[in-house]
Protein backbone atom coordinates (compact mmCIF):
# COMPACT_ATOMS: atom_id res chain seq x y z
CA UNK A 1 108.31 91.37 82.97
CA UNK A 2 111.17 92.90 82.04
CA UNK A 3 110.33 95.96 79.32
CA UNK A 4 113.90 96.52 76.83
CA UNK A 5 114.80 98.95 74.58
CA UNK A 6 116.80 97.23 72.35
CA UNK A 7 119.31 100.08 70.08
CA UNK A 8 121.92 98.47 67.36
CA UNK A 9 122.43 100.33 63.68
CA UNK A 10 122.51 96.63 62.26
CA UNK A 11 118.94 95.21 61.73
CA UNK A 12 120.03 91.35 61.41
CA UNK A 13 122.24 91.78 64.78
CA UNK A 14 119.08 93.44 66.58
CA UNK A 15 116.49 90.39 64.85
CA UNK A 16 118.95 87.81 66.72
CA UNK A 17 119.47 89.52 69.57
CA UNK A 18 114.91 90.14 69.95
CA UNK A 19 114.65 86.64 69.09
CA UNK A 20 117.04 85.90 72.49
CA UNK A 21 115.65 87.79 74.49
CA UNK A 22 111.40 87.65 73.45
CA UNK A 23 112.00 83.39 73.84
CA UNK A 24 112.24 83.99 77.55
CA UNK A 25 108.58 84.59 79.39
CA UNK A 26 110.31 87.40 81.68
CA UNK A 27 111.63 89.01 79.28
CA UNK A 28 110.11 91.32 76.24
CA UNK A 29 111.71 94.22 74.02
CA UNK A 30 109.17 96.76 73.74
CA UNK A 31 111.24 99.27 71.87
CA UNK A 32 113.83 99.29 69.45
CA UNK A 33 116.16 101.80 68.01
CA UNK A 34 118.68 102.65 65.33
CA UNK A 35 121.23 104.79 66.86
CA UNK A 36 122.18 106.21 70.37
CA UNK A 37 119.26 109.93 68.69
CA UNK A 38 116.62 107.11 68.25
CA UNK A 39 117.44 105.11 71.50
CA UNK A 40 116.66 108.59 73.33
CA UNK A 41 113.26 109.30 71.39
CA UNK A 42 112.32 105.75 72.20
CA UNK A 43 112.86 106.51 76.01
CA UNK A 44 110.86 109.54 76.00
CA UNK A 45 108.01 107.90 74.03
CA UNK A 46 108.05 104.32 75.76
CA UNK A 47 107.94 102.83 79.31
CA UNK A 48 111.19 100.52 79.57
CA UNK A 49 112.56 99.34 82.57
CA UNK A 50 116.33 98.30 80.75
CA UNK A 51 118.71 100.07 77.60
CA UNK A 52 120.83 97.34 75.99
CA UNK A 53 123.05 99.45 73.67
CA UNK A 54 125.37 98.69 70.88
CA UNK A 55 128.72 100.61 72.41
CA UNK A 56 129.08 102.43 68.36
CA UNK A 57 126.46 103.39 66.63
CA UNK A 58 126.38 106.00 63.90
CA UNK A 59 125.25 109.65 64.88
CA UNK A 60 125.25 109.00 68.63
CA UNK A 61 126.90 106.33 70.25
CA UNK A 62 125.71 104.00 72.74
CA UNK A 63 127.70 105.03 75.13
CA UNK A 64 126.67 108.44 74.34
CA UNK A 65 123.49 107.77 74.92
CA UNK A 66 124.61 105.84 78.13
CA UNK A 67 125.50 109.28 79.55
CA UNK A 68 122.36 110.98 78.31
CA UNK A 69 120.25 108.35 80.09
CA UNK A 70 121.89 108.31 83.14
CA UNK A 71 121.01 111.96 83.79
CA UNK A 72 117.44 111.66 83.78
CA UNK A 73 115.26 112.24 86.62
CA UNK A 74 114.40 108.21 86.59
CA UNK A 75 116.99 106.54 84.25
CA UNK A 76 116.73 102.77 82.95
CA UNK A 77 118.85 100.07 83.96
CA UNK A 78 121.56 100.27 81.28
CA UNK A 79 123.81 97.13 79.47
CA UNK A 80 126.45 98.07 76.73
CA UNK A 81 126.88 95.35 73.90
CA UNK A 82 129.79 95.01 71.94
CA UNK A 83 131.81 92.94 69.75
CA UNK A 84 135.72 94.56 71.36
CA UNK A 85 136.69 92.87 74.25
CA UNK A 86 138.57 96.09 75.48
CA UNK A 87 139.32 97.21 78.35
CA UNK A 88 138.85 101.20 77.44
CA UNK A 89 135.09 100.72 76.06
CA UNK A 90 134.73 98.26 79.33
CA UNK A 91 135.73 101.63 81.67
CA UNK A 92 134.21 103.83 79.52
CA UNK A 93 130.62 101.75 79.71
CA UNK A 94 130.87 101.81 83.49
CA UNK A 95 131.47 105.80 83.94
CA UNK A 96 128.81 105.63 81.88
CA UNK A 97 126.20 104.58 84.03
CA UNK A 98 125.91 100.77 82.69
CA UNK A 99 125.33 97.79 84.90
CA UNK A 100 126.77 95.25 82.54
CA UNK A 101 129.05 94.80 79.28
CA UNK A 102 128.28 91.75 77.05
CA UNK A 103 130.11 90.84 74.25
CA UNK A 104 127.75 90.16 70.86
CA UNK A 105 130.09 86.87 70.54
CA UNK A 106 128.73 85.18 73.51
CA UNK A 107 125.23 87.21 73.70
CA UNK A 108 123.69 83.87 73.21
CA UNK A 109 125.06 82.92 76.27
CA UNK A 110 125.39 86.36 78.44
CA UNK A 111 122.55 88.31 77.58
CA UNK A 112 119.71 86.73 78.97
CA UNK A 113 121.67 86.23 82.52
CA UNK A 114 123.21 90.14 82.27
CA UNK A 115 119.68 91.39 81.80
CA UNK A 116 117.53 89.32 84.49
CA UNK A 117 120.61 90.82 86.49
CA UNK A 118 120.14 94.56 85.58
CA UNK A 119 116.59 93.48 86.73
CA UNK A 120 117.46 92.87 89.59
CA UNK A 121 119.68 95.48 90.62
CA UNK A 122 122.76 93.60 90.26
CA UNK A 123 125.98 94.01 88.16
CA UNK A 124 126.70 91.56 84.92
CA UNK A 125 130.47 91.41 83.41
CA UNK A 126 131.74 88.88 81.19
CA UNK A 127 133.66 85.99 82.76
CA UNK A 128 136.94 87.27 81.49
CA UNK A 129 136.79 90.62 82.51
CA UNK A 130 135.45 89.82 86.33
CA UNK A 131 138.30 88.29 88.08
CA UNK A 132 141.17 90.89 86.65
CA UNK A 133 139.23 94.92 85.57
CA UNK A 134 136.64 94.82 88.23
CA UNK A 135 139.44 93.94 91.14
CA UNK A 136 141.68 96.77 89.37
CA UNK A 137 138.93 99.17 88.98
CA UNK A 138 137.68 98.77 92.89
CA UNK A 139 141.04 99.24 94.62
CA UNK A 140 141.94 102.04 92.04
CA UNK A 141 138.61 104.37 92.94
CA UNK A 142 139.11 103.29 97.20
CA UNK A 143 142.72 104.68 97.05
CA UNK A 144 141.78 107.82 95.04
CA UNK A 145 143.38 106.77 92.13
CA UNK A 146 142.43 108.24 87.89
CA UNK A 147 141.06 105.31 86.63
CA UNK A 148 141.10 104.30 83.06
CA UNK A 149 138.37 105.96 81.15
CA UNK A 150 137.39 108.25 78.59
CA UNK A 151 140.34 111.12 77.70
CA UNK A 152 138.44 113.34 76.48
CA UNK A 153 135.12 115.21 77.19
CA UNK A 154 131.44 114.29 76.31
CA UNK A 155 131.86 117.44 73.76
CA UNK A 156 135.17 116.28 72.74
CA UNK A 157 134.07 113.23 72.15
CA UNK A 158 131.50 114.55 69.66
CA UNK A 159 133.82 116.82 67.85
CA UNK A 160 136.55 113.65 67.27
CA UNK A 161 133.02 111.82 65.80
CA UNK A 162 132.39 113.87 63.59
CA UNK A 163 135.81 114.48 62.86
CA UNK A 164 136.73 111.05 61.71
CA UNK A 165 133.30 110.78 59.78
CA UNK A 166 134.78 113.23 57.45
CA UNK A 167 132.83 116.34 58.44
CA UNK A 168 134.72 119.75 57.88
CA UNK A 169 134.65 122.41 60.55
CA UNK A 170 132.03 124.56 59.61
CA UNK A 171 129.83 121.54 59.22
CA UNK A 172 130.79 120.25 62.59
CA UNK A 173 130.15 123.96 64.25
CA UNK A 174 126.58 123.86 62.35
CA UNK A 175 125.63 120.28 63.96
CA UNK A 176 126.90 121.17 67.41
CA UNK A 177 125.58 124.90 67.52
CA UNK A 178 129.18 126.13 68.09
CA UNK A 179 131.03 128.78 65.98
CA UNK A 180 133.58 127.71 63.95
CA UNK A 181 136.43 128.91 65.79
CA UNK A 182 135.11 126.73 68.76
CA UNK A 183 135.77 123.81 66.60
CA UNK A 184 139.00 124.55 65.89
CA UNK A 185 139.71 125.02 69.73
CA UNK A 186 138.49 121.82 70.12
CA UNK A 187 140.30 120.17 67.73
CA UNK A 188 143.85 121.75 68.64
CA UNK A 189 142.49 120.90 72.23
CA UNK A 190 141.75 116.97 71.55
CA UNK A 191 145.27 116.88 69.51
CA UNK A 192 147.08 117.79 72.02
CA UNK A 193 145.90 116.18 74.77
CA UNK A 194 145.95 112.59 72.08
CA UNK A 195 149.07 113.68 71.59
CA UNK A 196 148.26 112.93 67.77
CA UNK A 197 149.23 114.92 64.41
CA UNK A 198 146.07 114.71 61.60
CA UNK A 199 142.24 113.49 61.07
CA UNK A 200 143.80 110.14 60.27
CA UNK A 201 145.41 109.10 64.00
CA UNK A 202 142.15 110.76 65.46
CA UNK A 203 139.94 108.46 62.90
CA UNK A 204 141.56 105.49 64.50
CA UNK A 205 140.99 106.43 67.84
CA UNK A 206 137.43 107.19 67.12
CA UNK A 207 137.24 103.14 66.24
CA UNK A 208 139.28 102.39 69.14
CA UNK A 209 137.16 104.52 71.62
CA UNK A 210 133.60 102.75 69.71
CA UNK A 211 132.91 106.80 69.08
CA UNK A 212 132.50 104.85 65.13
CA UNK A 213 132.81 101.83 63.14
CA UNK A 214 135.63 100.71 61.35
């Protein structure tokens, strides 16, 4: 038996996605969580054997949480569900520490299959993504290459978050335990390496990055 932690900020999407996965006899979710925050507590206070996490969440992100998870002394078997067939949240998911990417439009199909493989060890990618990212992504890291990935830092990350959610900086320096001047750093930091102007360019690469929802 396979024990899940199931983590998606939409209740209806993570009712379908139980009902999937508790119909098969080697497979149960035995946890399930609200946000990338709640996906950790549920790790700490339940024995799972696999994450599957929505890639954005509100607060912390699945892939967020990805990262988090993947530094523990024994971390789960991780898959990343999402509804952008992208090939940045697809990178991102496997620096990440995931074993598979499944898109919520064919998770009727995928899921089941991606998480008996996690089981096992094994790597799951959608069909479309197999035959063209993984070949790219391979020869890329055996010649040395930068692959395609995440711009900007885990902390970076956070500050553009709570950037596009609206928070000003002396909120965002209160959340993050950093003085205000950090955030500002940050920010000037993130802008320029974005190469972006105002809150409003780094609001749509928040959506584009799955850091939030549009």
């Amino acid at each position: 038996m396979i024990r899940i932690l199931l983590a998606d900020d939409h209740a209806l999407v993570r009712r379908g996605v139980r009902l999937i996965l508790d119909s098969e006899p080697d497979l149960q979710v035995v946890a399930e969580a609200g946000d990338g925050a709640e996906a950790l507590q549920a790790f700490r206070d339940t024995p799972i054997d696999l994450a599957v996490l929505d890639v954005a969440m509100p607060r912390m992100t699945g892939l967020q949480a990805a990262r988090e998870l993947s530094r523990r002394r024994d971390p789960p078997r991780m898959l990343m569900l999402s509804m952008y067939d992208n090939e940045q949240y697809f990178f991102a998911a496997l620096k990440a520490g995931a074993s598979g990417y499944v898109l919520k439009s064919v998770a009727d199909r995928d899921l089941v299959d991606a998480c008996r493989a996690a089981g096992r060890g094994e790597s799951f990618l959608y069909p479309g993504v197999m035959s063209t990212l993984v070949r790219d992504y391979v020869d890329r890291v055996r010649r040395g290459e930068r692959v395609p990935g995440q711009v900007l830092t885990a902390r970076e990350d956070e500050v553009v978050k709570l950037i596009a959610e609206g928070h000003p900086s002396k909120e965002i320096a209160r959340l993050l335990t950093i003085s205000q001047k950090t955030v500002e750093r940050h920010r000037a930091n993130i802008l320029q390496k974005l190469g972006m102007r105002d809150r409003t360019e780094l609001t749509r690469y928040a959506i584009r990055a799955g850091l939030i929802e549009p």
